[in-house]
C-alpha atoms as a PDB file:
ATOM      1  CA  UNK A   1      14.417  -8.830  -3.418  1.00  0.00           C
ATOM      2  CA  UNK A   2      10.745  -9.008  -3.601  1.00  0.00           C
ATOM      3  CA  UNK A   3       8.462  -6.164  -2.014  1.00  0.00           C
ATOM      4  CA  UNK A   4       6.400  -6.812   1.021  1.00  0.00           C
ATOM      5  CA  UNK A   5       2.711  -5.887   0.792  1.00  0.00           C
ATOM      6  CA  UNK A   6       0.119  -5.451   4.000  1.00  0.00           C
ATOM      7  CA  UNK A   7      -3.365  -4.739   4.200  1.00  0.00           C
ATOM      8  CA  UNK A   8      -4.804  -3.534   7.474  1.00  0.00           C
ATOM      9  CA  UNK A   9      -8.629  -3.412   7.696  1.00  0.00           C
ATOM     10  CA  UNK A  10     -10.130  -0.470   9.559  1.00  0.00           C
ATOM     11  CA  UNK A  11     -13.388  -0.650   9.073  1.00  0.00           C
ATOM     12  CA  UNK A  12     -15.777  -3.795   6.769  1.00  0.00           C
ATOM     13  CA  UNK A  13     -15.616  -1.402   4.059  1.00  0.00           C
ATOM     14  CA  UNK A  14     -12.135   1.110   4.534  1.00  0.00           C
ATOM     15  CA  UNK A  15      -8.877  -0.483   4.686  1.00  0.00           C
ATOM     16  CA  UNK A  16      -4.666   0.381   3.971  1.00  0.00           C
ATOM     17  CA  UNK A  17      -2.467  -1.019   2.086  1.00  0.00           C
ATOM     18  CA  UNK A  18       1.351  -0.446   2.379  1.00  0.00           C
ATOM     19  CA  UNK A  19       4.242  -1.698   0.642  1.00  0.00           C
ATOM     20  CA  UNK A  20       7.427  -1.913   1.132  1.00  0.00           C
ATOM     21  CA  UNK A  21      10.659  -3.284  -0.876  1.00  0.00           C
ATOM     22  CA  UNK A  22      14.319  -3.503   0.328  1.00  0.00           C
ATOM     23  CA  UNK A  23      17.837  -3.934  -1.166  1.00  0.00           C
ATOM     24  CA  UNK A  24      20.397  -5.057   1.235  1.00  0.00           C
ATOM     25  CA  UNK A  25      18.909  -4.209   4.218  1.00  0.00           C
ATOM     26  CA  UNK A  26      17.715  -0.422   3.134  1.00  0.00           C
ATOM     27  CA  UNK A  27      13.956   0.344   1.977  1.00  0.00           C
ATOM     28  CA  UNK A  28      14.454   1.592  -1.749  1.00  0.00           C
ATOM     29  CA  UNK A  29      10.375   1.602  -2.326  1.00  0.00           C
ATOM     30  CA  UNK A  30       7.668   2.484  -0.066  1.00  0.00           C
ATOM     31  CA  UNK A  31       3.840   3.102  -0.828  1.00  0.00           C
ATOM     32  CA  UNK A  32       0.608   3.489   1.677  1.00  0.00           C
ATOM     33  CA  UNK A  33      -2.929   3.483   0.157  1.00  0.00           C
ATOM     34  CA  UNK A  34      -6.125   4.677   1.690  1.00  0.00           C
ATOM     35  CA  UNK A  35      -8.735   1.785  -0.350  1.00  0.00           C
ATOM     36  CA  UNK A  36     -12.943   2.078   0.533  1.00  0.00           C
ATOM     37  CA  UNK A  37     -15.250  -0.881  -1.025  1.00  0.00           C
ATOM     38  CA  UNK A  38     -17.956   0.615  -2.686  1.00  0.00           C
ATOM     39  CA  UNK A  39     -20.365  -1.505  -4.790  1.00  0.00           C
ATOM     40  CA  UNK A  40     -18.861  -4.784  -4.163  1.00  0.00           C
ATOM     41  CA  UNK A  41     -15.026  -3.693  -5.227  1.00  0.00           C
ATOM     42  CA  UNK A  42     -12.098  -1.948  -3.561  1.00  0.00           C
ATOM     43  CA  UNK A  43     -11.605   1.297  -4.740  1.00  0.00           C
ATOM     44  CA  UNK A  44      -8.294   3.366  -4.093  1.00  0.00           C
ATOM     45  CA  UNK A  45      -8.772   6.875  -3.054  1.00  0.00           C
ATOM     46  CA  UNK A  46      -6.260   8.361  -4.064  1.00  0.00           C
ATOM     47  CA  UNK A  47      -3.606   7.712  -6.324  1.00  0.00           C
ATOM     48  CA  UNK A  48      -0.332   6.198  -4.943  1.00  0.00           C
ATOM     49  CA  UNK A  49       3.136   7.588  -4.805  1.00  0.00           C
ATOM     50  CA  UNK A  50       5.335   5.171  -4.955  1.00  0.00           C
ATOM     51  CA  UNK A  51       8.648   6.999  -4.077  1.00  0.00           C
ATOM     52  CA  UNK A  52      12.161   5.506  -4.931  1.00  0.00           C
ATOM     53  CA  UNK A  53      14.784   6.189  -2.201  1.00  0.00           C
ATOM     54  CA  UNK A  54      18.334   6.930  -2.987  1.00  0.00           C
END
């Protein structure tokens, strides 16, 4: 099954991004990113862990 992906704004310039996949019903793949925009683009600031669940 395709992942879901949101983006939640905080501020014009900060925002999250999470993500989330499932497999019958169970999340198998999660991920939450702190992003800032900084000249012009969106920057991550730091780098994701993307952790599989068994």
């Amino acid at each position: 099954m395709p992942g879901k992906q949101y983006l939640i704004m905080f501020d014009i310039d900060a925002r999250k991004r999470h993500y989330h996949r499932t497999d019958s019903g169970k999340i198998v793949e999660f991920m939450v990113q702190l992003e800032i925009k900084t000249g012009g683009l969106w920057k991550e600031v730091s780098i994701p862990l993307l952790v599989e669940i068994l």
